[in-house]
C-alpha atoms as a PDB file:
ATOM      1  CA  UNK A   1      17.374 -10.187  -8.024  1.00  0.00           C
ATOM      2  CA  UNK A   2      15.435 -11.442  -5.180  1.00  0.00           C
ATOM      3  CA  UNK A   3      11.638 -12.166  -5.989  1.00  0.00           C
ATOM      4  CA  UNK A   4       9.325 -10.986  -3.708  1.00  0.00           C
ATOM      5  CA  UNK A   5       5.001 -12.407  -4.435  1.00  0.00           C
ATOM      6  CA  UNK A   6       2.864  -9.110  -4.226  1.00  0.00           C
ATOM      7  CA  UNK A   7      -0.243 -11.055  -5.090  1.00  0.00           C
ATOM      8  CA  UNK A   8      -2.953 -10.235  -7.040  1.00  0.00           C
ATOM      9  CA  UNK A   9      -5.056  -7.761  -5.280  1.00  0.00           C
ATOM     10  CA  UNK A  10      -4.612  -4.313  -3.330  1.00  0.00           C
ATOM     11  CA  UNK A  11      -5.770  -6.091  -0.127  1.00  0.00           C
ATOM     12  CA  UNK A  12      -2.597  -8.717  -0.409  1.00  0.00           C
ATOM     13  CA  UNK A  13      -0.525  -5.759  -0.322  1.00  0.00           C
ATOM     14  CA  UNK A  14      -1.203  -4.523   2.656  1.00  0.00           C
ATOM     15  CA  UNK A  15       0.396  -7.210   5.193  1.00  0.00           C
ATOM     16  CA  UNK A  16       4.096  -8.403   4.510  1.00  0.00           C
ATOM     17  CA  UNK A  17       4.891 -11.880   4.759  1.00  0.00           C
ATOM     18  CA  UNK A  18       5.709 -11.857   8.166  1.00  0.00           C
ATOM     19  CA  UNK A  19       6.659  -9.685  11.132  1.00  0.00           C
ATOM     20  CA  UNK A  20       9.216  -9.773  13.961  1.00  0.00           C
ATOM     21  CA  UNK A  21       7.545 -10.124  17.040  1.00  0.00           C
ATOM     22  CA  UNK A  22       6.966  -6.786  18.790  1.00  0.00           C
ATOM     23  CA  UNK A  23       7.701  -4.526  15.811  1.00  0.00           C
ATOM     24  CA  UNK A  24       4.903  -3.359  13.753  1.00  0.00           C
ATOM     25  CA  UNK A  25       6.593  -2.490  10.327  1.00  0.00           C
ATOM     26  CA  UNK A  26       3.303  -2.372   8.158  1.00  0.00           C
ATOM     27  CA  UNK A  27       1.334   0.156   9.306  1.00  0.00           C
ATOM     28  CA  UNK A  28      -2.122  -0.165   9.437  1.00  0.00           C
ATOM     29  CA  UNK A  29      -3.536   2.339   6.150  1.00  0.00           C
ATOM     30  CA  UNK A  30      -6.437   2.029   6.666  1.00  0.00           C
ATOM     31  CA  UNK A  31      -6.460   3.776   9.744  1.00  0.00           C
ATOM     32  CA  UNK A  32      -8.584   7.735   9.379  1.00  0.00           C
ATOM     33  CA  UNK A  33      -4.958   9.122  11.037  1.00  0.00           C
ATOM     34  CA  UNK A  34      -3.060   7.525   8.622  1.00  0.00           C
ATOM     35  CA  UNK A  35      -5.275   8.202   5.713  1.00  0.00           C
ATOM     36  CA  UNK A  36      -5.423  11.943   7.058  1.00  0.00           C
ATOM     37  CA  UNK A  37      -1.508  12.296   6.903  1.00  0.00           C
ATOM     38  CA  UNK A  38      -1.138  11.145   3.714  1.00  0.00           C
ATOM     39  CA  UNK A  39      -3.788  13.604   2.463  1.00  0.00           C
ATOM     40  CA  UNK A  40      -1.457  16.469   4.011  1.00  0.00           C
ATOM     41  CA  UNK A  41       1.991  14.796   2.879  1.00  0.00           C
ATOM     42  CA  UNK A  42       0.955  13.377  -0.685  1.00  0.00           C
ATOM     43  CA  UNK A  43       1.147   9.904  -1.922  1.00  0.00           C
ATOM     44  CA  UNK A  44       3.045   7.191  -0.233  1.00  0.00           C
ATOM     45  CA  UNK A  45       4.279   9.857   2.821  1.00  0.00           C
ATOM     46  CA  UNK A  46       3.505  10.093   6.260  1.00  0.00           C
ATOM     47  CA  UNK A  47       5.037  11.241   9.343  1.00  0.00           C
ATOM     48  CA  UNK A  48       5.067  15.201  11.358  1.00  0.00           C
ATOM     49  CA  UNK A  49       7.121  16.108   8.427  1.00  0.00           C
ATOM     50  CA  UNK A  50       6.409  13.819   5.674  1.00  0.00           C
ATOM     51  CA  UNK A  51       9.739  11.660   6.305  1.00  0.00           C
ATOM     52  CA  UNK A  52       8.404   8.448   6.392  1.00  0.00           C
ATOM     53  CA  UNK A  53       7.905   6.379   2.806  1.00  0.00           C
ATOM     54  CA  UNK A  54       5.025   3.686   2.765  1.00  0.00           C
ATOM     55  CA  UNK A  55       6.084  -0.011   2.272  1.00  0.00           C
ATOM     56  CA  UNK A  56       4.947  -0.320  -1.268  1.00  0.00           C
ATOM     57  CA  UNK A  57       4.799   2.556  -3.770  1.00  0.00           C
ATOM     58  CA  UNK A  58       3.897   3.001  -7.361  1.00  0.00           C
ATOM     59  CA  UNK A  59       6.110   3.268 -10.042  1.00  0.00           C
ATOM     60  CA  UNK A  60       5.910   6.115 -13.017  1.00  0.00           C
ATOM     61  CA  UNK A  61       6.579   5.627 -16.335  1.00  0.00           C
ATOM     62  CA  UNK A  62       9.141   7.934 -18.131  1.00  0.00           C
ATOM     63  CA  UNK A  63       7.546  10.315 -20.463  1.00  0.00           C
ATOM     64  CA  UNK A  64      10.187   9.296 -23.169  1.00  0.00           C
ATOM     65  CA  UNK A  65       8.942   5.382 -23.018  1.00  0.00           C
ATOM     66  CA  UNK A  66       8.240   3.877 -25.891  1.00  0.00           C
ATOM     67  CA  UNK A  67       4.803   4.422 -27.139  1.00  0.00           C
ATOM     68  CA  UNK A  68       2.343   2.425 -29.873  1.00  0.00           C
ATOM     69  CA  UNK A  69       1.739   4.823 -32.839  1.00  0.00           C
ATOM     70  CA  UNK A  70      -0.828   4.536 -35.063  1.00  0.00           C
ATOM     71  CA  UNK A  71      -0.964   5.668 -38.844  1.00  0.00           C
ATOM     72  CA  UNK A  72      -3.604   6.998 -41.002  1.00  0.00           C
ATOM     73  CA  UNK A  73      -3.999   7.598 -44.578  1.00  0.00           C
ATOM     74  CA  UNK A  74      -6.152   9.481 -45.575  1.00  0.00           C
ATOM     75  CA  UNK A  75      -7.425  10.493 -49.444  1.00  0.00           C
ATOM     76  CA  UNK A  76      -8.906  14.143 -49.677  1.00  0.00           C
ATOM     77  CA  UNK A  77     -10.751  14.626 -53.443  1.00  0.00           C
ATOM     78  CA  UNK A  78      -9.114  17.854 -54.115  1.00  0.00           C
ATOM     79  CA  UNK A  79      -6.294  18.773 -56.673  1.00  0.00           C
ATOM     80  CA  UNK A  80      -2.263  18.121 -55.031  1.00  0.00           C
ATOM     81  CA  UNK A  81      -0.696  21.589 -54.846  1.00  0.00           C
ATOM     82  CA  UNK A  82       2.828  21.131 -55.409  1.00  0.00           C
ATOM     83  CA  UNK A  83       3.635  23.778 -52.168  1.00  0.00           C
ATOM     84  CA  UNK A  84       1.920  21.415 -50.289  1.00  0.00           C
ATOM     85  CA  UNK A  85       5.227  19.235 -49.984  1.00  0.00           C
ATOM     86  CA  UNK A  86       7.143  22.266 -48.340  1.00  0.00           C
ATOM     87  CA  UNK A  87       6.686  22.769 -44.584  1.00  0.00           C
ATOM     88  CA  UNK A  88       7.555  26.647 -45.363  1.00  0.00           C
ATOM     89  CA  UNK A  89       4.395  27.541 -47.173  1.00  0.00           C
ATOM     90  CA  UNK A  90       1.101  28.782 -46.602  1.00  0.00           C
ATOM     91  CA  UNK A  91      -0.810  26.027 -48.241  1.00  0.00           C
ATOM     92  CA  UNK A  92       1.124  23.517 -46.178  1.00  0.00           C
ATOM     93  CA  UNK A  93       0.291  25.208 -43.040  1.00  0.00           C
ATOM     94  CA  UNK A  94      -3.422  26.333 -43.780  1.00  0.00           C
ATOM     95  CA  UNK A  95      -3.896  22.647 -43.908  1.00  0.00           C
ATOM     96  CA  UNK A  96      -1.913  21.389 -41.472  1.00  0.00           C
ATOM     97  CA  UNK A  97      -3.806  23.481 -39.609  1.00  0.00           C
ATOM     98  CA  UNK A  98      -7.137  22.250 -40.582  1.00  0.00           C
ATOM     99  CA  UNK A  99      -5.495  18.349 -40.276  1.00  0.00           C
ATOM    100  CA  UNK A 100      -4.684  18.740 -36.719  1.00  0.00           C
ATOM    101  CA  UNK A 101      -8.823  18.852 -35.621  1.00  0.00           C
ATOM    102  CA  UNK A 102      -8.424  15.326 -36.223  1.00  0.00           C
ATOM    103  CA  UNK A 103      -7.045  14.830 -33.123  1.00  0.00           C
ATOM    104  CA  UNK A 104     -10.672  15.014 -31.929  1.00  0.00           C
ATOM    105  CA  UNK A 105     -11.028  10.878 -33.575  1.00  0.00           C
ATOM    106  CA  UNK A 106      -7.786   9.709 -32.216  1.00  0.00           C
ATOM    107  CA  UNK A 107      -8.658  10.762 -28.956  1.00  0.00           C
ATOM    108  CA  UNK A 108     -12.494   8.386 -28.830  1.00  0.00           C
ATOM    109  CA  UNK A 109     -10.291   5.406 -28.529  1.00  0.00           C
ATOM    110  CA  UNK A 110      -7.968   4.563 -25.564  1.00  0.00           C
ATOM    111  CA  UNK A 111      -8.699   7.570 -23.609  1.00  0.00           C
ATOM    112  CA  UNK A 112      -6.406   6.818 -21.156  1.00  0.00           C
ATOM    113  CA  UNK A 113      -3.356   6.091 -23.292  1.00  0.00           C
ATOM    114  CA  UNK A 114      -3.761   8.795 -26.019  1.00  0.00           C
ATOM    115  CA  UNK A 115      -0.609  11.115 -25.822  1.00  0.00           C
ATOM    116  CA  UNK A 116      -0.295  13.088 -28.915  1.00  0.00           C
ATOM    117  CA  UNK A 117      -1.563  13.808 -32.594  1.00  0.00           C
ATOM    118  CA  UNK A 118       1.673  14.194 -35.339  1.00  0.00           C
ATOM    119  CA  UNK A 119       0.627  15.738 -39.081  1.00  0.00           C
ATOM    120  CA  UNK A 120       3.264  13.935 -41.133  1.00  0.00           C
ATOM    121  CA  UNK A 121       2.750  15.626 -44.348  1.00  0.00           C
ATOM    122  CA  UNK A 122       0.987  15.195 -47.486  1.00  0.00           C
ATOM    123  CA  UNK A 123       1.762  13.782 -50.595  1.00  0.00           C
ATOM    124  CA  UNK A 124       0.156  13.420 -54.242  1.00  0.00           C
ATOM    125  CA  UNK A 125      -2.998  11.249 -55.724  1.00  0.00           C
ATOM    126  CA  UNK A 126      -5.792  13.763 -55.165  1.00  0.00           C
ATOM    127  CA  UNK A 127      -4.033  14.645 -51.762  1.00  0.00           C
ATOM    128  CA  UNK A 128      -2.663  12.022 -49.395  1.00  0.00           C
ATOM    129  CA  UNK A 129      -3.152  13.291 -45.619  1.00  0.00           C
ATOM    130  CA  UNK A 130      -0.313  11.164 -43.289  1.00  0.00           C
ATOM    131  CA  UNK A 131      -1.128  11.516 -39.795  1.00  0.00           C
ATOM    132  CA  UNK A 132      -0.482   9.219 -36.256  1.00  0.00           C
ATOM    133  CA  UNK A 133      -1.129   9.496 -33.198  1.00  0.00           C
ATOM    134  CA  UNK A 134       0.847   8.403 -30.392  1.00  0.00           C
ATOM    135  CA  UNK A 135      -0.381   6.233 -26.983  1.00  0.00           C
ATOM    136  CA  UNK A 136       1.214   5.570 -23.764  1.00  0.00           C
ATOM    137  CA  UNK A 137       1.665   2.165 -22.440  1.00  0.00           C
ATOM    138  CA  UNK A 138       0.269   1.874 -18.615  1.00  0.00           C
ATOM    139  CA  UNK A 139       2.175  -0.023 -16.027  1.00  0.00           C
ATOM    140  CA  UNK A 140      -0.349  -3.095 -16.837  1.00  0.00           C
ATOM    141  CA  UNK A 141       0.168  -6.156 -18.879  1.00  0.00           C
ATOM    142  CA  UNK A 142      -3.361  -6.450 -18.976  1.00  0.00           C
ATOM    143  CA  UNK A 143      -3.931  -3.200 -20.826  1.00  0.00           C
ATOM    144  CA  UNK A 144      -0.430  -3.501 -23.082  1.00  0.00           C
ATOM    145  CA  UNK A 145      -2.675  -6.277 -24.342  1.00  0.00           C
ATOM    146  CA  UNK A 146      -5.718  -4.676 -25.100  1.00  0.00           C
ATOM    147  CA  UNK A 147      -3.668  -1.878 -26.727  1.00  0.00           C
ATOM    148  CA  UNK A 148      -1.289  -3.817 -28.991  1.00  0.00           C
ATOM    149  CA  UNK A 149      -4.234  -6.210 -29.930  1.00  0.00           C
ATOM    150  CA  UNK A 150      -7.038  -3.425 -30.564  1.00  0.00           C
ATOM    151  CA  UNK A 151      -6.093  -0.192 -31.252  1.00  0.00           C
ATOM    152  CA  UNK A 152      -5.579  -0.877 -35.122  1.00  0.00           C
ATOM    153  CA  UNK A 153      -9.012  -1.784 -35.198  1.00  0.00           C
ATOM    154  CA  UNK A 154     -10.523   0.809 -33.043  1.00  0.00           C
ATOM    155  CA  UNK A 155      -9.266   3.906 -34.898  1.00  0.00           C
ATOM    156  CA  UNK A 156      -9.769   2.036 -37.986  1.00  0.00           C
ATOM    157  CA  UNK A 157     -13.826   2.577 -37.270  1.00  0.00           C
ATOM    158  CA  UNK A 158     -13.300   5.371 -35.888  1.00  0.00           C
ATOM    159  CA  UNK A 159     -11.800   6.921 -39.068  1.00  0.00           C
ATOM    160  CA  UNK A 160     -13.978   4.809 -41.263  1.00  0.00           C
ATOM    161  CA  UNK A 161     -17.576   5.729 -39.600  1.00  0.00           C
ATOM    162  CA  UNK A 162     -19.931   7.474 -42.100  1.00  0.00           C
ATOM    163  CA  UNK A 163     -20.087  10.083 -39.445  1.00  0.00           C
ATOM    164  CA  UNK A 164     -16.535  10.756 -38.793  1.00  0.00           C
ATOM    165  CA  UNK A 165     -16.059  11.053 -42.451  1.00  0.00           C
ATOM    166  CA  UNK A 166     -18.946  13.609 -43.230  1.00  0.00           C
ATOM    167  CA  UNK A 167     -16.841  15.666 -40.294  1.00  0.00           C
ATOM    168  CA  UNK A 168     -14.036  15.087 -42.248  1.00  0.00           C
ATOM    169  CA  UNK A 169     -15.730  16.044 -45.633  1.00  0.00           C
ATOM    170  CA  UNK A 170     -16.704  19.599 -43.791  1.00  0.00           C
ATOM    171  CA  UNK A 171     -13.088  20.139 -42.139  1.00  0.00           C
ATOM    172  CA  UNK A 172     -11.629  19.992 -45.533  1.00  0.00           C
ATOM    173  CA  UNK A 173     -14.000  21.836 -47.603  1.00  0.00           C
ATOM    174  CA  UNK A 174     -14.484  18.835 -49.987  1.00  0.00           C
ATOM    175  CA  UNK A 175     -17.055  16.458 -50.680  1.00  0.00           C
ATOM    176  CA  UNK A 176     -15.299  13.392 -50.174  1.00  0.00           C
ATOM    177  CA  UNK A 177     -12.750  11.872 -47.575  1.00  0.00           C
ATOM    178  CA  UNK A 178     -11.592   8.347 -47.765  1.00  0.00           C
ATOM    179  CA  UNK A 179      -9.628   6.226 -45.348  1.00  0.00           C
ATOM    180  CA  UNK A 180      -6.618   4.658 -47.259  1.00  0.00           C
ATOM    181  CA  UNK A 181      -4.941   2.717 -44.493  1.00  0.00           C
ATOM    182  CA  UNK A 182      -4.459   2.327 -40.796  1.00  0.00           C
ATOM    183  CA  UNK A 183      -1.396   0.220 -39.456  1.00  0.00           C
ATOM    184  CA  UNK A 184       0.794   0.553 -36.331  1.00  0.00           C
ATOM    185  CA  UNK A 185       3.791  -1.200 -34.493  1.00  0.00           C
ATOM    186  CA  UNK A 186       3.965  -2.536 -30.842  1.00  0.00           C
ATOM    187  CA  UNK A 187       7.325  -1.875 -29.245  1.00  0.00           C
ATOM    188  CA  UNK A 188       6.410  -2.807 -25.938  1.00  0.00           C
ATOM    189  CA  UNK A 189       4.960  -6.316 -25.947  1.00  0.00           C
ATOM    190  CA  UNK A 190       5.490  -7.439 -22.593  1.00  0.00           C
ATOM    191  CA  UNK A 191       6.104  -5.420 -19.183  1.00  0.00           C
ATOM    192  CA  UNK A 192       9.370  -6.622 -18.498  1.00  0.00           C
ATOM    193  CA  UNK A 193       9.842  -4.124 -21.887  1.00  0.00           C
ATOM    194  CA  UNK A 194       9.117  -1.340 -19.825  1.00  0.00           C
ATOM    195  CA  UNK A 195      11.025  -1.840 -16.747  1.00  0.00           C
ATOM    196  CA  UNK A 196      14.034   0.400 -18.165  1.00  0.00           C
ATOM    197  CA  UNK A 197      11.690   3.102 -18.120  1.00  0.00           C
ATOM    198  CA  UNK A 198      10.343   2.881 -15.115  1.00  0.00           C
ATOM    199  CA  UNK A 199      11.396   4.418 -11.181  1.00  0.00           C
ATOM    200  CA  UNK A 200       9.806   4.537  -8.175  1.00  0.00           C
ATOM    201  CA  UNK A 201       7.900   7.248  -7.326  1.00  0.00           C
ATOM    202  CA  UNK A 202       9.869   8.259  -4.179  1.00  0.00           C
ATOM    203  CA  UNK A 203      13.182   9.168  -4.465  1.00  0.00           C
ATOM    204  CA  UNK A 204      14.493   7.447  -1.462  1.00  0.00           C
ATOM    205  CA  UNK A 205      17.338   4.886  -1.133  1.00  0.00           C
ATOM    206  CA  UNK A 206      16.775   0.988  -0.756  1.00  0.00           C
ATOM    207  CA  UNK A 207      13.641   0.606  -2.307  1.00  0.00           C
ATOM    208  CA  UNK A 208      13.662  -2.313  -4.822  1.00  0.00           C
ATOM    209  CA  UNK A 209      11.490  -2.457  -8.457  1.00  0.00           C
ATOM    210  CA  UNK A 210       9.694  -5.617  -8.545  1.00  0.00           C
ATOM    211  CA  UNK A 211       7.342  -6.844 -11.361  1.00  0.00           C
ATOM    212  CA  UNK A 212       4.518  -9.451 -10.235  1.00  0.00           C
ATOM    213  CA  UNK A 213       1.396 -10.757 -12.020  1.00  0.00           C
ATOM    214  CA  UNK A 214       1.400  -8.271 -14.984  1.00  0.00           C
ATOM    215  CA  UNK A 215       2.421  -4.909 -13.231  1.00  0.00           C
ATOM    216  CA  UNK A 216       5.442  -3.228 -11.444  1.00  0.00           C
ATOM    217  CA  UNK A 217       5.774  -2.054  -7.643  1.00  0.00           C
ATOM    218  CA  UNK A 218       8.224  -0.744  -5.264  1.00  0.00           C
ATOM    219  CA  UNK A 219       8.911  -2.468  -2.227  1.00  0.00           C
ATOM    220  CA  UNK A 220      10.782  -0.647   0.762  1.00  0.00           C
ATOM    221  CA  UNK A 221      13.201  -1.967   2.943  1.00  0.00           C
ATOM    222  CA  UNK A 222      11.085  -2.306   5.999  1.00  0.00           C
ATOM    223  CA  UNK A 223       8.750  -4.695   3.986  1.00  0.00           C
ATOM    224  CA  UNK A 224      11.652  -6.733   2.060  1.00  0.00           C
ATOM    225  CA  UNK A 225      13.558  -7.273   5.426  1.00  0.00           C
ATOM    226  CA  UNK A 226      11.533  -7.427   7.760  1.00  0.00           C
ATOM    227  CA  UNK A 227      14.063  -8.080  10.746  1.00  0.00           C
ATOM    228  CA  UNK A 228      16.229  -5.281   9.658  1.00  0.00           C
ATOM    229  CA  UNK A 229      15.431  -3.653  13.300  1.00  0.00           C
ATOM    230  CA  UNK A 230      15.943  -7.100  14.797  1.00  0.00           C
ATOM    231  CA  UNK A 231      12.901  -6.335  17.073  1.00  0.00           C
ATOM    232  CA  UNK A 232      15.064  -3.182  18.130  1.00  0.00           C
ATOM    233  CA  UNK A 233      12.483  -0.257  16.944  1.00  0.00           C
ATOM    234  CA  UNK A 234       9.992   0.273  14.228  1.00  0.00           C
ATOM    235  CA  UNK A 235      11.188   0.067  10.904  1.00  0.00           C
ATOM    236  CA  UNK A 236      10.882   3.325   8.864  1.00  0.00           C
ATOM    237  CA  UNK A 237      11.357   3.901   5.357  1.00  0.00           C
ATOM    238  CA  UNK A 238      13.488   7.085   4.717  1.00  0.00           C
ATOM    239  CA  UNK A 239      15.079   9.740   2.233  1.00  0.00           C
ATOM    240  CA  UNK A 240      18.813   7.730   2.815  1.00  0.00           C
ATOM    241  CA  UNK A 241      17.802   4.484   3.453  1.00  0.00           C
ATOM    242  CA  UNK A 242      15.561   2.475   6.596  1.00  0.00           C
ATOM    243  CA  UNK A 243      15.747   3.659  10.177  1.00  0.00           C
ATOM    244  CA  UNK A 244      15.069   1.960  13.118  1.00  0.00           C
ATOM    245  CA  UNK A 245      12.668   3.869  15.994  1.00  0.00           C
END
């Protein structure tokens, strides 16, 4: 695959490497037309009829990626019910029920990542509450980082906090909560992970997934050949491939 340097910064993005002489291929965005069009077409589009695709896109991350889970233990003072081991019965449900407002804690860290609270049962010794929670891993090396290397830690306070725990005291009807264990796994440890899961967020031909300085783009045709008009037209980026104008 051909490896094409993005840079580091929005502002690199905005001029290709070069440009045949009399063809502009790289519009100018910042332009209050421009910005005006995309407003009416929606991300990346321009044109009368929205036909045109920008040079470089963003990409979006399947909803079935892999995602870091977190687990938490934690030890409720109150007798083990037997019925609390099947799914089918009341007592089960009344506090699964009751177990789910903890979503409230897993939601304080990573705001931008959290995806989803699971109740994974409960077991015996007093009663054992297994939950996890599940977050999303951003198109950012920079922030797979921060989440495999502090997310652990961060709900691990969270759950631990005098405060929290009173909450938790009152949720459950019992005088005494206590966090057992936090621990996690990090499937996705570098971006490169996360490329399978990834498309371009246009569904037009020729555009080609590249991954630069910690994070993943789309580039179009027009941008990664730039003399695909040979100085014949303006290169567009279309639904079936570039067109020359």
């Amino acid at each position: 695959m051909e490896t094409f340097n993005i840079g580091n910064s929005t502002s690199s993005l905005l001029s290709p490497p070069h440009q045949p002489t009399g063809s502009s291929i790289w519009p100018n965005i910042r332009t209050n037309t421009q910005v005006a069009t995309q407003k009416a077409c929606g991300p990346f589009l321009s044109g009368s009829t929205c036909q045109n695709g920008a040079n470089v896109i963003d990409v979006i991350v399947a909803s079935d990626a892999p995602t870091k889970d977190v687990y938490v233990l934690l030890k409720i003072n109150q007798t083990f019910d037997m019925n609390l081991e099947n799914p089918s019965s009341s007592q089960y449900n009344e506090l699964k029920t009751k177990t789910e407002k903890i979503a409230q804690f897993y939601r304080k860290v990573f705001r931008g990542h959290y995806r989803k609270m699971t109740v994974n049962g409960f077991s015996s010794g007093s009663i054992i509450v297994n939950t996890s929670a599940s977050y999303r891993y951003n198109n950012n090396q920079t922030e797979i980082d921060s989440l495999n290397n502090n997310l652990d830690s961060e709900v691990t306070d969270i759950f631990n906090s005098s405060e929290t725990l009173n909450v938790l005291a009152s949720m459950f009807n019992v005088t005494v909560v206590e966090l057992l264990d936090t621990s996690s796994d990090s499937p996705i440890t570098v971006i490169s992970q996360l490329q399978g899961f990834m498309k371009c967020s246009l569904d037009f031909a020729n555009y080609t997934m590249v991954c630069n300085n910690g994070t993943c783009t789309c580039l179009g045709s027009c941008y990664t050949d730039p003399d695909v008009c040979n100085q014949a037209g303006r290169c567009f980026n279309r639904l079936y491939g570039p067109v020359c104008e």
